[in-house]
C-alpha atoms as a PDB file:
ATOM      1  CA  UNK A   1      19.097  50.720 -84.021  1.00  0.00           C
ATOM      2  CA  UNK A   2      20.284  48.631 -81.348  1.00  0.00           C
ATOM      3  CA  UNK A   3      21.326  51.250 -79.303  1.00  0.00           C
ATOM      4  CA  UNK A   4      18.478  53.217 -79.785  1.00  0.00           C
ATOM      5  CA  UNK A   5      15.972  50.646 -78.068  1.00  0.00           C
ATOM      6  CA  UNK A   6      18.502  50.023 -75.733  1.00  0.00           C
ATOM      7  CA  UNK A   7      17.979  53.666 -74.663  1.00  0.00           C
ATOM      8  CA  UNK A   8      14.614  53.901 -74.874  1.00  0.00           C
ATOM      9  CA  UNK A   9      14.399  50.626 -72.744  1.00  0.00           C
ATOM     10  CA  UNK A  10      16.136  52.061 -69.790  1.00  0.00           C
ATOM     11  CA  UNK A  11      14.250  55.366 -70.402  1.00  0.00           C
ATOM     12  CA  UNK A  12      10.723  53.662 -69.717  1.00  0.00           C
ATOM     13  CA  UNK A  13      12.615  51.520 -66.584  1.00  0.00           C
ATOM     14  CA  UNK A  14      13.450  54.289 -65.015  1.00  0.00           C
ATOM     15  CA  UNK A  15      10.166  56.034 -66.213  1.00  0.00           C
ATOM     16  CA  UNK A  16       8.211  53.383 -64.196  1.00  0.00           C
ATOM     17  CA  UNK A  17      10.215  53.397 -61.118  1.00  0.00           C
ATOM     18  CA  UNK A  18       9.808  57.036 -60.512  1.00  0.00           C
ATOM     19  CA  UNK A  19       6.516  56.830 -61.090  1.00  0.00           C
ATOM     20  CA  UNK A  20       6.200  53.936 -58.509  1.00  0.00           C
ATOM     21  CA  UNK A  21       8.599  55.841 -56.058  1.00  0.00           C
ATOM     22  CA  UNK A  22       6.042  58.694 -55.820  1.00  0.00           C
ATOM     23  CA  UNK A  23       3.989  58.418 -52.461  1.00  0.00           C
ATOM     24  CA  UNK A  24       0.396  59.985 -51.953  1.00  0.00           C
ATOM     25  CA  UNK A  25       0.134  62.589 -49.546  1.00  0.00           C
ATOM     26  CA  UNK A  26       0.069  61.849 -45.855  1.00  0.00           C
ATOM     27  CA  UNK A  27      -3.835  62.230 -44.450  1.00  0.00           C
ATOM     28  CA  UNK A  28      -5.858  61.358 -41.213  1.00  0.00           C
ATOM     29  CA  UNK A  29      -5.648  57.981 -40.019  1.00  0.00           C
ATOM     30  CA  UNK A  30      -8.972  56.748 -40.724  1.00  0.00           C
ATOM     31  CA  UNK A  31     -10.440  60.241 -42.500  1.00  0.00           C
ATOM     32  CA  UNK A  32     -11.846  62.971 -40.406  1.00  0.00           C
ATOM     33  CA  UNK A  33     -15.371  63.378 -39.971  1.00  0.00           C
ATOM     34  CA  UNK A  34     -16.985  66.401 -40.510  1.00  0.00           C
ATOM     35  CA  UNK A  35     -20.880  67.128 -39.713  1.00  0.00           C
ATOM     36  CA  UNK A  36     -22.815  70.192 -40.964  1.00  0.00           C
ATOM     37  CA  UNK A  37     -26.109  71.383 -40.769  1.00  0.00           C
ATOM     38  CA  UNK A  38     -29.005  73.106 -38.387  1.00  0.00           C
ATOM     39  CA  UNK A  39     -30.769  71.035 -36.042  1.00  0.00           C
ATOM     40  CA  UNK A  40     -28.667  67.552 -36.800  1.00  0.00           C
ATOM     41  CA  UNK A  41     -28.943  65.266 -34.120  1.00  0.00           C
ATOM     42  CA  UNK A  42     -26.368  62.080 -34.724  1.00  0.00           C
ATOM     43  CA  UNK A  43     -24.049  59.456 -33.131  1.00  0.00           C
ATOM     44  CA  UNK A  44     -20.377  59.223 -35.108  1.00  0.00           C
ATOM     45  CA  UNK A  45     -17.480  56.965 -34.738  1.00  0.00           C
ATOM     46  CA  UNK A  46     -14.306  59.225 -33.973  1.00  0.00           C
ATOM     47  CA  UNK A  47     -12.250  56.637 -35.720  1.00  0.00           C
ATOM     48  CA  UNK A  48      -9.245  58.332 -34.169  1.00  0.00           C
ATOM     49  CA  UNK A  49      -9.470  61.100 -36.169  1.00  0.00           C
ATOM     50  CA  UNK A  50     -10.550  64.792 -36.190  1.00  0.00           C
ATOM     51  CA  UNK A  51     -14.435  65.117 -35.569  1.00  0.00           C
ATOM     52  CA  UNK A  52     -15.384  68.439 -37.235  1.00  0.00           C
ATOM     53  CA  UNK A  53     -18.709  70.453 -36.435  1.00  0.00           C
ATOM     54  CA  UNK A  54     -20.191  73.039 -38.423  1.00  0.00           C
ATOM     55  CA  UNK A  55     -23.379  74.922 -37.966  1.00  0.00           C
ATOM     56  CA  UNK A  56     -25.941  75.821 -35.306  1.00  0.00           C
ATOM     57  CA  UNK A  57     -28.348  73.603 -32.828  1.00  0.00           C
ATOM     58  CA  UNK A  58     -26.411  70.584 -33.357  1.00  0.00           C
ATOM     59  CA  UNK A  59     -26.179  67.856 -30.971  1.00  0.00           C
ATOM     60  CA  UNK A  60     -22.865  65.347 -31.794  1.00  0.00           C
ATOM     61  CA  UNK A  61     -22.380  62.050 -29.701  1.00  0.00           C
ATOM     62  CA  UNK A  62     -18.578  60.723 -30.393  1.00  0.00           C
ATOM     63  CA  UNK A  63     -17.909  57.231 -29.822  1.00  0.00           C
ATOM     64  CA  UNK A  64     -14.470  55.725 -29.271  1.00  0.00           C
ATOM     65  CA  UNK A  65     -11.468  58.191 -29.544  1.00  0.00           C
ATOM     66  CA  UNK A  66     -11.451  61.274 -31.301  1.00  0.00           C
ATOM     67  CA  UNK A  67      -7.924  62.773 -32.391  1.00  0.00           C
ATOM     68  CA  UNK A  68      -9.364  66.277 -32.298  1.00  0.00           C
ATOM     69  CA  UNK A  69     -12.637  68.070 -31.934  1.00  0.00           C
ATOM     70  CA  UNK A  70     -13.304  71.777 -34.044  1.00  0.00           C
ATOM     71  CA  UNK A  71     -16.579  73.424 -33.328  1.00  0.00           C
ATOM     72  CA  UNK A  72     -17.717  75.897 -35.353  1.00  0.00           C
ATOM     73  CA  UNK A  73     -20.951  78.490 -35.675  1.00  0.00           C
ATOM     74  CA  UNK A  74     -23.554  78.385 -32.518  1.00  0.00           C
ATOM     75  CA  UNK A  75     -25.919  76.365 -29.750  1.00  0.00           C
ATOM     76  CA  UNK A  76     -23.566  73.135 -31.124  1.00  0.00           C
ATOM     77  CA  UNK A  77     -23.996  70.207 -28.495  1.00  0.00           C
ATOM     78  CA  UNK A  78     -20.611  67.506 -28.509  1.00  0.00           C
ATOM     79  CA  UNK A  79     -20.175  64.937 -26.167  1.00  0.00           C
ATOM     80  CA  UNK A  80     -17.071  62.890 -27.051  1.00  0.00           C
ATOM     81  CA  UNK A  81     -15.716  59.240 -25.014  1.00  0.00           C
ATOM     82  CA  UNK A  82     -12.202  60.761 -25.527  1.00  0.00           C
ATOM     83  CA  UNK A  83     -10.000  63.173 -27.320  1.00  0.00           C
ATOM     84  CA  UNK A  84      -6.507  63.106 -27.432  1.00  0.00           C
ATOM     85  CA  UNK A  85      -5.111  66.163 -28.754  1.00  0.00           C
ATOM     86  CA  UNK A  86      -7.387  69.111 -28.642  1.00  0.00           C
ATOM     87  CA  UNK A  87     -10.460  71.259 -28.673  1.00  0.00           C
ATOM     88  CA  UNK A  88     -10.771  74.118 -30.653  1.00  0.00           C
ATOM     89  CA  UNK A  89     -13.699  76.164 -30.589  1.00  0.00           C
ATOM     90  CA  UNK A  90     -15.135  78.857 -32.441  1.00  0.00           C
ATOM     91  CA  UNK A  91     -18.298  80.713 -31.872  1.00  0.00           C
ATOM     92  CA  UNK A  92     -20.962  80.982 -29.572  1.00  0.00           C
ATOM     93  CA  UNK A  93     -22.909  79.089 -27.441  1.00  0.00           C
ATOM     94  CA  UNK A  94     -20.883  76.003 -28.200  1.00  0.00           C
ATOM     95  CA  UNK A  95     -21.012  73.070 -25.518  1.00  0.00           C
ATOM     96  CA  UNK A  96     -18.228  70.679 -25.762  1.00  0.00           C
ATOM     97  CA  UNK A  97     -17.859  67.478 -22.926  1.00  0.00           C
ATOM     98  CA  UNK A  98     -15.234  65.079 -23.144  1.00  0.00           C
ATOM     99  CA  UNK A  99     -15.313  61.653 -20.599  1.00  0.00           C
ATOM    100  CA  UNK A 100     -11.206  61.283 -21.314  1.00  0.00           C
ATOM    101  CA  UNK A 101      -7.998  62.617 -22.712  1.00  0.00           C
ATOM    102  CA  UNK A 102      -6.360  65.479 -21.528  1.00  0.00           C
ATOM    103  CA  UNK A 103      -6.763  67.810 -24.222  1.00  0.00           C
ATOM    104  CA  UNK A 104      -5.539  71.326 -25.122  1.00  0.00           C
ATOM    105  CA  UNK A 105      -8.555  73.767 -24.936  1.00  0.00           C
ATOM    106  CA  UNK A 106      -8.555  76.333 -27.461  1.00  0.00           C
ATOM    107  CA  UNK A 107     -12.138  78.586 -26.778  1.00  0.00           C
ATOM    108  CA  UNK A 108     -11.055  81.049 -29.637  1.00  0.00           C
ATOM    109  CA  UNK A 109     -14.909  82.465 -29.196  1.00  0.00           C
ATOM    110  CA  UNK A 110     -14.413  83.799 -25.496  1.00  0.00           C
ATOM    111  CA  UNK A 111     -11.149  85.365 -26.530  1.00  0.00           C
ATOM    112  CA  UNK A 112     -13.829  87.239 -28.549  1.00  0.00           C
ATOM    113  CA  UNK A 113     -16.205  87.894 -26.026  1.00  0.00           C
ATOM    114  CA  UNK A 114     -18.579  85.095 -26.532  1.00  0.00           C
ATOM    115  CA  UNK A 115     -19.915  82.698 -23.864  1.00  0.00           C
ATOM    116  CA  UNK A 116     -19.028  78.482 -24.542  1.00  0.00           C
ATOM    117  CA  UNK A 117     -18.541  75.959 -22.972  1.00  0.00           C
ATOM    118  CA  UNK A 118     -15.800  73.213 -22.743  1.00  0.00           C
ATOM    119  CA  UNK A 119     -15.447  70.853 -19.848  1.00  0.00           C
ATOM    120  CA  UNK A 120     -14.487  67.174 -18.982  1.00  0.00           C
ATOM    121  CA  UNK A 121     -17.498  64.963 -17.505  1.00  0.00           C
ATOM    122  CA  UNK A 122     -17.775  61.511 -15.871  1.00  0.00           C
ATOM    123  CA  UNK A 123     -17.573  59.071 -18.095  1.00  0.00           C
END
């Protein structure tokens, strides 16, 4: 019997350090934040993450730094402080500023045939 709860003893051990070994998944840094909807007109906090847009007649105002910015639908508005890493942009009509960062520009809606645009402002 000895031997038996010995065994199970170590069992459950090593049971709970695997199960403490396990790490969650890797996400953004701070959570990305995604607005959708017609007509929304708000102010967000990039948090260093990835702002996403979604939707049509929306005007955006990005504080601080944004990791990324993703536009999608039509007649969006987005002006962002600063993005990092890139802008992607699907669509039409889309109008995305940026004050600083050198991002990568991805306008996947005029490699369609459809009008946006994506420039860097004055800050």
């Amino acid at each position: 019997m000895r031997a038996t709860g010995r065994v199970l003893a170590t069992c459950a051990l090593t049971l709970s350090a695997t199960v403490v070994a396990v790490a969650p998944p890797a996400l953004a840094k701070n959570g990305d934040t995604t607005v959708t909807g017609q007509g929304v007109a708000r102010t967000v906090d990039c948090n260093n993450a990835t702002l996403i847009v979604m939707g049509t007649g929306n005007q955006i105002n990005a504080l601080g730094t944004c990791w990324a910015v993703t536009v999608q639908g039509s007649s969006n508005v987005i002006v962002a402080d600063n993005v990092i890493n890139d802008i992607t942009v699907y669509g039409w009509d889309q109008a995305v500023f940026y004050k600083n960062g050198s991002p990568i520009v991805w306008d996947r809606g005029r490699e369609l045939g459809m009008t946006n645009r994506i420039d860097r402002v004055p800050a």
